[in-house]
Protein backbone atom coordinates (compact mmCIF):
# COMPACT_ATOMS: atom_id res chain seq x y z
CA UNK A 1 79.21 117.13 54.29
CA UNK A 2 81.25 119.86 55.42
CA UNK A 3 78.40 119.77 59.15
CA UNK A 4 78.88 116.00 59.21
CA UNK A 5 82.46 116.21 59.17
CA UNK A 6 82.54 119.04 62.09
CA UNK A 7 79.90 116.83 64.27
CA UNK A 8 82.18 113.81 63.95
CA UNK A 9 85.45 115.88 64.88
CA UNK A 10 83.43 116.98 67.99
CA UNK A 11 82.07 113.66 68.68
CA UNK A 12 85.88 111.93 68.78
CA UNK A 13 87.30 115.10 70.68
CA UNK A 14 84.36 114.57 73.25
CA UNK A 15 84.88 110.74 73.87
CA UNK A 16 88.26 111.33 74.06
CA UNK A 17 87.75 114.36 76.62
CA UNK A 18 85.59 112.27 78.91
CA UNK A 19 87.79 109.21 78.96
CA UNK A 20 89.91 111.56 80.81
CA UNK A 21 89.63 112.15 84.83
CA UNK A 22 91.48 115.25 86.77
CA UNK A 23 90.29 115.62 90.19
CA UNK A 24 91.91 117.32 92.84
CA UNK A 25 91.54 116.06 96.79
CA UNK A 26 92.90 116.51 99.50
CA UNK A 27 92.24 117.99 102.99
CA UNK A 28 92.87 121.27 105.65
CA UNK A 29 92.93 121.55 109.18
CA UNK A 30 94.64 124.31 112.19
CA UNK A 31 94.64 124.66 115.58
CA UNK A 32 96.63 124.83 118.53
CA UNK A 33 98.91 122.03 120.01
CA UNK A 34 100.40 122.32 123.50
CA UNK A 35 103.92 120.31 123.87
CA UNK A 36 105.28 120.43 127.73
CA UNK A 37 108.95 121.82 128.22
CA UNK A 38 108.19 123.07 124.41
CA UNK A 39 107.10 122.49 120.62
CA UNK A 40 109.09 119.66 118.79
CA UNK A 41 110.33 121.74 115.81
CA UNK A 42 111.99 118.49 114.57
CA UNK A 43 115.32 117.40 114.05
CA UNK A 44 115.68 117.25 117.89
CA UNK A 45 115.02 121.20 117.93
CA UNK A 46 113.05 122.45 120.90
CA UNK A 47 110.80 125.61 120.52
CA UNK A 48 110.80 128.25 122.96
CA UNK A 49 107.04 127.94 123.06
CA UNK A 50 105.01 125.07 124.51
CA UNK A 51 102.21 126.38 122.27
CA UNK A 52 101.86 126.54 118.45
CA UNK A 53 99.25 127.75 115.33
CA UNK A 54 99.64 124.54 113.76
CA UNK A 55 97.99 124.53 109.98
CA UNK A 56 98.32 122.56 106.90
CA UNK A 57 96.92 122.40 103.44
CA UNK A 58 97.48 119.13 101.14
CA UNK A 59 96.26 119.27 97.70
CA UNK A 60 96.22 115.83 95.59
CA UNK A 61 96.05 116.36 92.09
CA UNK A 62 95.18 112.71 90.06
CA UNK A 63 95.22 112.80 86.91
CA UNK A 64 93.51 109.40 85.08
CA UNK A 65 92.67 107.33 81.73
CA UNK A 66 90.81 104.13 81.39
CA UNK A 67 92.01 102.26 77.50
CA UNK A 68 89.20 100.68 75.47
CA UNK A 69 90.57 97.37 77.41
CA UNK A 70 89.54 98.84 80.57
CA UNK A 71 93.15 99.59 81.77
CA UNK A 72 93.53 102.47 83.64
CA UNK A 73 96.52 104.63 84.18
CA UNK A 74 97.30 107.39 85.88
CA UNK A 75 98.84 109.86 88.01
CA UNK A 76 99.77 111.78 91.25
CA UNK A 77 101.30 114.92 92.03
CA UNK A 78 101.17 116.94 95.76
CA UNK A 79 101.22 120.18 96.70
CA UNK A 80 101.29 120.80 100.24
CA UNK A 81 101.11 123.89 103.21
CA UNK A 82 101.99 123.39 106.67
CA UNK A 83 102.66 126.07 109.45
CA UNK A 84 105.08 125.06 112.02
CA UNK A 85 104.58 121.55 112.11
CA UNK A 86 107.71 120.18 113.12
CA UNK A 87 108.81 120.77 109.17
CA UNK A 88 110.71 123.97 109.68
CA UNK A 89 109.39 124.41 106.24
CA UNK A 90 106.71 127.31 105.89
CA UNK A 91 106.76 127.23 101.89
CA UNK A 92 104.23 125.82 99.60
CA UNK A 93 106.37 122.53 97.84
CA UNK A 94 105.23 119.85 95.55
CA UNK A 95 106.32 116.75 95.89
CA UNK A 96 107.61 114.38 94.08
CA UNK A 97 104.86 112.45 91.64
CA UNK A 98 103.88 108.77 91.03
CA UNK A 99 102.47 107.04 88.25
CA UNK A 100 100.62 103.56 87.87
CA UNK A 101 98.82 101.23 86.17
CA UNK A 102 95.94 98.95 87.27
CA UNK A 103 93.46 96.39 85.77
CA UNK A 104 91.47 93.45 87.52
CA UNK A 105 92.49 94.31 90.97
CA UNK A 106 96.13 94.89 90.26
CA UNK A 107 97.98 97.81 90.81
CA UNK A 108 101.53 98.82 90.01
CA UNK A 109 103.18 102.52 90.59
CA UNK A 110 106.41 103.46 90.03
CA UNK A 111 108.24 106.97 91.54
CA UNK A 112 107.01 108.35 94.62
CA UNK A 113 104.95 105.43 95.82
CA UNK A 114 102.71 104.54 98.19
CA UNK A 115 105.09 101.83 100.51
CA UNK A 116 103.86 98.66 101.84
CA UNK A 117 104.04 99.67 105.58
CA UNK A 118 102.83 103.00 105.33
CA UNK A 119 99.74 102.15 103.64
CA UNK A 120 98.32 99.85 106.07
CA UNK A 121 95.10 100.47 107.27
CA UNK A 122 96.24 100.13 110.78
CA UNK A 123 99.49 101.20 111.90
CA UNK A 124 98.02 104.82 112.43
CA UNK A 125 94.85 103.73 113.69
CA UNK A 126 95.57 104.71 117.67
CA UNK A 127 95.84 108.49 116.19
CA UNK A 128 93.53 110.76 118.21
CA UNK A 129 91.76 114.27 117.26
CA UNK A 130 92.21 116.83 114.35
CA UNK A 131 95.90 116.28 114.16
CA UNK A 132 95.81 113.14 114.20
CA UNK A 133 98.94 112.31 116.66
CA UNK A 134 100.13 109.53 118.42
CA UNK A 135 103.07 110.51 120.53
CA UNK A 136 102.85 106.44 121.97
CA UNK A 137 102.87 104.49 118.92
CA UNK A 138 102.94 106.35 115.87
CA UNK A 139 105.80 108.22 116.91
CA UNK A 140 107.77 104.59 117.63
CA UNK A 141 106.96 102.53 114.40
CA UNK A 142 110.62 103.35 113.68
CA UNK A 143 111.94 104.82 110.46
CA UNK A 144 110.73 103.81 106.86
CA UNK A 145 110.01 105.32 103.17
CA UNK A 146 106.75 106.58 102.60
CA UNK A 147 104.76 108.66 100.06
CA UNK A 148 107.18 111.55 100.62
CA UNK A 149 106.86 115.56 100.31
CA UNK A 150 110.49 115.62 99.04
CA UNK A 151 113.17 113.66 98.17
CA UNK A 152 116.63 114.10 99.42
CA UNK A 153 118.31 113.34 96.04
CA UNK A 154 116.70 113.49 92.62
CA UNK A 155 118.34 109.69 92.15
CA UNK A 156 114.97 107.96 94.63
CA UNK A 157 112.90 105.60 92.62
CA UNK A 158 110.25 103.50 93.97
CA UNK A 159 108.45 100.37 92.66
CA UNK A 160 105.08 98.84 93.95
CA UNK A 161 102.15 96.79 93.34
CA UNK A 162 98.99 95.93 95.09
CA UNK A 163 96.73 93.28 94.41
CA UNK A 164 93.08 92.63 95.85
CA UNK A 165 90.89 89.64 95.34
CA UNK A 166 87.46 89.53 97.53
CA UNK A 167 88.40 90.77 101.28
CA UNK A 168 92.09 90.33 100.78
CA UNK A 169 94.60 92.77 99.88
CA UNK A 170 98.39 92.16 99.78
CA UNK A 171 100.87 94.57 98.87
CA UNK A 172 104.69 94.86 97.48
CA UNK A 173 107.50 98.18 97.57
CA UNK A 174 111.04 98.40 96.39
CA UNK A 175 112.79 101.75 96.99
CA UNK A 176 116.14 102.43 95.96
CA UNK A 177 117.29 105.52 97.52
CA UNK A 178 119.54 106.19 95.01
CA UNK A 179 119.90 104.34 91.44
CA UNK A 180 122.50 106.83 89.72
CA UNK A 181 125.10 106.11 92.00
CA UNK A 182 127.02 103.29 94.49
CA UNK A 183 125.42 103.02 97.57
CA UNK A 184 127.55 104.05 100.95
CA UNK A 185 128.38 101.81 103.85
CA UNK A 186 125.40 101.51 105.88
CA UNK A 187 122.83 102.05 103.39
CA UNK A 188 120.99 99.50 101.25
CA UNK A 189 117.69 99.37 99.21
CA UNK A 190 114.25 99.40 101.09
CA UNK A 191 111.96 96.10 100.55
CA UNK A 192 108.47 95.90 102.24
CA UNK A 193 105.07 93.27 102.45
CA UNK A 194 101.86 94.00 103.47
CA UNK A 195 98.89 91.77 104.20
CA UNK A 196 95.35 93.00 105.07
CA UNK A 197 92.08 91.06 105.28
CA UNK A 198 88.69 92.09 106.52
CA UNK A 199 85.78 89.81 107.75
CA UNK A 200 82.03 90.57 107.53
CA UNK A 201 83.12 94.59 108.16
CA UNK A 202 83.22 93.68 111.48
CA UNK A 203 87.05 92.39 112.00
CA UNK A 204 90.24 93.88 110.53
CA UNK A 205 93.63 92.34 109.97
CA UNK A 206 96.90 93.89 109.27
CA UNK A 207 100.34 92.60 109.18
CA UNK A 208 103.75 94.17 107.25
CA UNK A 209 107.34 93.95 106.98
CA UNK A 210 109.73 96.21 106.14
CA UNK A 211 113.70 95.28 105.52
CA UNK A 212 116.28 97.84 105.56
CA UNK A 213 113.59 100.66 106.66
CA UNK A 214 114.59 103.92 105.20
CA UNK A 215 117.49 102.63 103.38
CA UNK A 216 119.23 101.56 106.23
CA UNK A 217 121.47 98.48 106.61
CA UNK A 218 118.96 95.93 109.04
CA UNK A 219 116.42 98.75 110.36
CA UNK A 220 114.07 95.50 109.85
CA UNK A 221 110.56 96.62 111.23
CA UNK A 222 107.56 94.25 111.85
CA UNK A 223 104.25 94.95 112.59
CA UNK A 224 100.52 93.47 112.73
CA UNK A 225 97.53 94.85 113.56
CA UNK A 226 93.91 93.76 114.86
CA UNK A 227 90.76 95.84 115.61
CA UNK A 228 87.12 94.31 116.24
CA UNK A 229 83.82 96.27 115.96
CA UNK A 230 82.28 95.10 118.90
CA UNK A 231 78.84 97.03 118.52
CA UNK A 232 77.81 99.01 115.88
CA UNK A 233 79.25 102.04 116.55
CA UNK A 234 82.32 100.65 118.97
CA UNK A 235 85.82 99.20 118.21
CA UNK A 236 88.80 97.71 119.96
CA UNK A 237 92.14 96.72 118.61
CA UNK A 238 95.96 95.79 119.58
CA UNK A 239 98.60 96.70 117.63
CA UNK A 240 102.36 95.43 117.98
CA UNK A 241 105.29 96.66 116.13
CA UNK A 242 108.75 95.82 116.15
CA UNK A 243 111.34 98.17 115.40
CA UNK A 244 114.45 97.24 116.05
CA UNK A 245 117.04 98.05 118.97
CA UNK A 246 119.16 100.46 117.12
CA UNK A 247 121.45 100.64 114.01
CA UNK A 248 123.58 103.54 112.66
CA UNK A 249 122.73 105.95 110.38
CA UNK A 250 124.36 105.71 107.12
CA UNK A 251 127.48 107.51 107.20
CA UNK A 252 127.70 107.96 110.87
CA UNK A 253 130.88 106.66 113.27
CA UNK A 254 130.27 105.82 116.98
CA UNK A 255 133.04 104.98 119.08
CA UNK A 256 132.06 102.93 122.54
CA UNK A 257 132.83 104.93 125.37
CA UNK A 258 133.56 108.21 123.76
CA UNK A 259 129.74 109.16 122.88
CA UNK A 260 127.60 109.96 125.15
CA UNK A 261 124.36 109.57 123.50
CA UNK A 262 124.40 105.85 123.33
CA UNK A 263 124.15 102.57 125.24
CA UNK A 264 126.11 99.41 124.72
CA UNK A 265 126.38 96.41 126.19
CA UNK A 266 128.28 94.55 129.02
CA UNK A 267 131.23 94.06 126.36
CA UNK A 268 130.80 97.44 124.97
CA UNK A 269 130.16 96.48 121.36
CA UNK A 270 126.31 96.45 120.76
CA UNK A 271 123.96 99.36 120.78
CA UNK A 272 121.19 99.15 122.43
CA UNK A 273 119.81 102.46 122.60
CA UNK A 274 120.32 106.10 123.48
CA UNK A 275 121.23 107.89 126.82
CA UNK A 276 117.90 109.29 128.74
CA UNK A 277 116.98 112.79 127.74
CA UNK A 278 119.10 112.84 124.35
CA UNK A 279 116.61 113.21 121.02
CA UNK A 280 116.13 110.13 119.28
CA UNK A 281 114.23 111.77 116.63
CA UNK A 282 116.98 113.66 115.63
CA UNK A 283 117.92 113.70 112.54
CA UNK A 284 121.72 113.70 113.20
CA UNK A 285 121.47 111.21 115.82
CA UNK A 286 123.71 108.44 115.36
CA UNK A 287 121.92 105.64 116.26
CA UNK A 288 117.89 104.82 115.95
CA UNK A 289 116.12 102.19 116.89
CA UNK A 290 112.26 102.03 118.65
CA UNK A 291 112.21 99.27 119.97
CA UNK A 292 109.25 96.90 120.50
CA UNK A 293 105.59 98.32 121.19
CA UNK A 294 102.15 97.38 122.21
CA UNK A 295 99.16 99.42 121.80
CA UNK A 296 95.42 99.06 123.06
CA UNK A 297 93.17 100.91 121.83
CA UNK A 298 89.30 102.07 120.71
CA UNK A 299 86.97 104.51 119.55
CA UNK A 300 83.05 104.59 120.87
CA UNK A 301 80.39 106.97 118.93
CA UNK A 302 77.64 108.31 121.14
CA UNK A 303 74.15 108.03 120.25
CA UNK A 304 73.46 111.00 118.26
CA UNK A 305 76.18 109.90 116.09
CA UNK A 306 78.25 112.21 115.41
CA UNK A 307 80.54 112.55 118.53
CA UNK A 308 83.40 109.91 118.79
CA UNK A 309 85.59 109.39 121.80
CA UNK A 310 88.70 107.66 120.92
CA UNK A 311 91.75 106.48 123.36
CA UNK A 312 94.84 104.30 123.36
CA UNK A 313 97.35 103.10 125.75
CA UNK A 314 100.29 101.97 124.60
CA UNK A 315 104.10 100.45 126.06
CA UNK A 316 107.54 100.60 124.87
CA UNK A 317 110.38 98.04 125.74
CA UNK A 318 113.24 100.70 125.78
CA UNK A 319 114.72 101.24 129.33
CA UNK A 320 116.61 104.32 128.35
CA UNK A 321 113.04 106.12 128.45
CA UNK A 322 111.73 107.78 131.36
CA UNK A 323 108.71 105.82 131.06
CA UNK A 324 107.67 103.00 129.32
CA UNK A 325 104.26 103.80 128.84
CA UNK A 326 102.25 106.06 127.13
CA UNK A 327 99.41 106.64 126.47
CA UNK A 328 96.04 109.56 125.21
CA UNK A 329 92.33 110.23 125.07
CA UNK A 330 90.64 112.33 121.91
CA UNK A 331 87.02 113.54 120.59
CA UNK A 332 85.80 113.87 117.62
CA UNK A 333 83.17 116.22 116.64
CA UNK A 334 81.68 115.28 113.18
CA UNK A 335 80.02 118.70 111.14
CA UNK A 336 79.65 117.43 108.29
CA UNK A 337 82.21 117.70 105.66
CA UNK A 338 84.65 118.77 108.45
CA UNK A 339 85.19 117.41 112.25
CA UNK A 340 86.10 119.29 115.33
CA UNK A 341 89.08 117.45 117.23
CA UNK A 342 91.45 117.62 120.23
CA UNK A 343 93.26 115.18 122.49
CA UNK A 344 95.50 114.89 125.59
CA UNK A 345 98.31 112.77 125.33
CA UNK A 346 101.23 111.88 127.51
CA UNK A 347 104.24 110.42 125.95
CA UNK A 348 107.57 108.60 127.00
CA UNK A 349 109.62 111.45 128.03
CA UNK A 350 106.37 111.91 130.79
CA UNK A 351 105.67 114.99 129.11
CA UNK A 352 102.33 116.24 128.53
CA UNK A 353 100.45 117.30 125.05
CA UNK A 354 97.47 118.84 124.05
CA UNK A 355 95.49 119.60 120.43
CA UNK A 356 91.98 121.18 119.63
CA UNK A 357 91.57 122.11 116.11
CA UNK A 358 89.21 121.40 112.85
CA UNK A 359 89.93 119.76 109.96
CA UNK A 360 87.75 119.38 106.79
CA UNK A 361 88.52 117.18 103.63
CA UNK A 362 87.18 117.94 100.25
C-alpha cells in the first residue's frame, strides 16, 4: 500500500511537472558599424568615433501552462546586453514582464505587451544585415510604445489581444502610460489596430494604426504594408507610413520665433518640422514628427541558397532634411544556426553608414 501510494504521488507530481513549459530564447550578435561625422549615441549625442564594437545579448525567458480545458497561460520576462548601441546603457537589465492568456486563436496579455504596430510583420521588413538597421524607414515610423526594456515609471500598464482565424490575424493595444496618477497636458493614453493577411505564402498584407503614439496628444501614425514573392526565392514590397508633421512633447513649451529648432508656418502658429541639422531623435527635442514615407524594397537568395542580397530605397516628405531620400543595400550569409551580415546605407542627413557583423539565435 505504502509503494502504491508513493507511485501515485510521483505519478500526479509528474503530470503536473510536464504540463509545465520554461524555455528560454532569444538571440546574440556584434560587429562593427561605421556612422559618418560619428556614432549616434542617442538622445541626439554624437560620438567622437565614426566606428563602434556594437554587441547585444537578449534572453527571453517564457514561462507556460496549458489547463485540462486546453487554456494556456503564461509568461514573459527579458533580460538583455547591449554594448554601445545608441542605449548609453552598458548594464545587464530586465525588463519589465507580460502575462497572457490564449485559447482558440485568441490571445490577450496584459503589462509589458507586445503593441499593435510594433508587431507587424512588416514595418521592419526593409531592415538590412546583422543589425538589422534601416536608417530610411525604420528610423522614420515615428514614435510609439512597444515591448519595452524599461519603463519610465513603475505606473505603465498595457492591455492587448490578438486574434487569428485561417490567414487572418488582427490585433488590439491599450497603453496607459501612467494609471496611478492624472495625466499632464500633452499626454494621453496610447490606442493601436493591426490587420495582417497572407495569401497562398506567396503575398503579404499589413496595415496598423496607432492614436496618440507614445502617449502623446495626436502623434496619430498610419501605416500599411505589401510584399510579393515573385519567385521562389525573390520578394518585392512597398511600404508607406504616415507619421505625422510634428506635435510637442508632453511637458514641453515652444514659443514661435524664439526657438530655433523649429519651423512654423506663414502665420507662425503651426509646426511643421525642425530646423536642418538640429536632432530630431533627441530625446529633449521639443517637437517630433516624421512625416510621410515610402519605401521599395526586396531581398533575392542566390542559388546555393544560403546567400541573400537584400536592398531598399526609400523617400521622406520633410523639406527640413538635407535629402529626401534614402536609401541601402545588405547580404546575408546564412551558417546555419547563425548568419553573417553587413550593409551600406545612406540616410537623410546624406551621411553614410556601414555594418558587418554575425548574429546567431538560439
Amino acid at each position: 500500500m505504502k509503494k502504491a501510494l508513493l507511485a501515485t504521488t510521483a505519478l500526479v507530481l509528474s503530470a503536473g511537472v510536464a504540463a509545465a513549459d520554461v524555455t528560454i530564447s532569444g538571440y546574440g550578435r556584434t560587429g562593427i558599424i561605421y556612422y559618418e561625422d560619428g556614432y549616434p549615441l542617442g538622445g541626439g549625442v554624437v560620438a567622437d568615433k565614426d566606428t563602434q564594437v556594437i554587441s547585444r545579448l537578449r534572453m527571453n525567458v517564457d514561462a507556460t501552462t496549458e489547463t485540462d480545458a486546453g487554456v494556456e497561460f503564461g509568461g514573459r520576462l527579458r533580460f538583455q546586453w547591449d554594448q554601445n548601441a545608441g542605449s548609453g546603457r552598458d548594464a545587464l537589465r530586465e525588463q519589465a514582464g507580460k502575462l497572457w492568456i490564449s485559447a482558440q486563436g485568441l490571445t490577450v496579455e496584459i503589462g509589458n505587451i507586445e503593441t499593435a504596430i510594433d508587431s507587424s510583420s512588416l514595418i521592419y521588413a526593409t531592415e538590412l544585415g546583422a543589425f538589422d538597421r534601416s536608417v530610411g524607414f525604420s528610423d522614420v515610423t515615428g514614435n510609439f510604445f512597444a515591448y519595452t526594456d524599461g519603463y519610465a515609471n513603475a505606473g505603465r500598464v498595457g492591455v492587448g489581444a490578438a486574434y487569428t482565424f485561417g490567414d487572418l490575424t488582427v490585433r488590439a493595444s491599450y497603453i496607459n502610460p501612467d494609471q496611478t496618477r492624472d495625466l499632464i497636458v500633452g499626454e494621453e493614453k496610447e490606442i493601436g489596430l493591426l490587420a495582417e493577411y497572407t495569401w497562398n505564402d506567396q503575398l503579404e498584407l499589413s496595415a496598423a494604426y496607432t492614436q496618440n503614439g507614445a502617449g502623446i496628444d495626436d502623434n496619430d501614425i498610419f501605416f500599411v504594408g505589401a510584399r510579393f514573392a515573385v519567385m521562389e526565392n525573390a520578394r518585392i514590397g512597398l511600404n508607406y507610413v504616415d507619421a505625422g508633421e510634428g506635435v510637442l512633447r508632453p511637458g514641453t513649451e515652444a514659443v514661435p520665433g524664439t526657438d530655433p529648432t523649429l519651423i512654423y508656418d506663414e502665420d507662425g502658429t503651426t509646426i511643421i518640422g525642425i530646423e536642418p541639422g538640429t536632432p530630431a531623435v533627441a530625446a529633449t527635442a521639443p517637437v517630433i514628427g516624421d512625416g510621410k514615407t515610402f519605401a521599395l524594397y526586396g531581398d533575392y537568395t542566390l542559388a546555393d541558397g544560403l546567400t541573400n542580397i537584400e536592398a531598399y530605397v526609400a523617400r521622406n516628405d520633410q523639406d527640413w532634411r538635407a535629402t529626401k531620400t534614402a536609401y541601402g543595400i545588405g547580404v546575408n550569409y546564412d551558417l546555419g544556426g547563425a548568419r553573417l551580415g553587413a550593409s551600406v546605407q545612406r540616410d537623410y542627413d546624406e551621411l553614410v553608414t556601414a555594418d558587418m557583423g554575425v548574429r546567431f539565435n538560439f
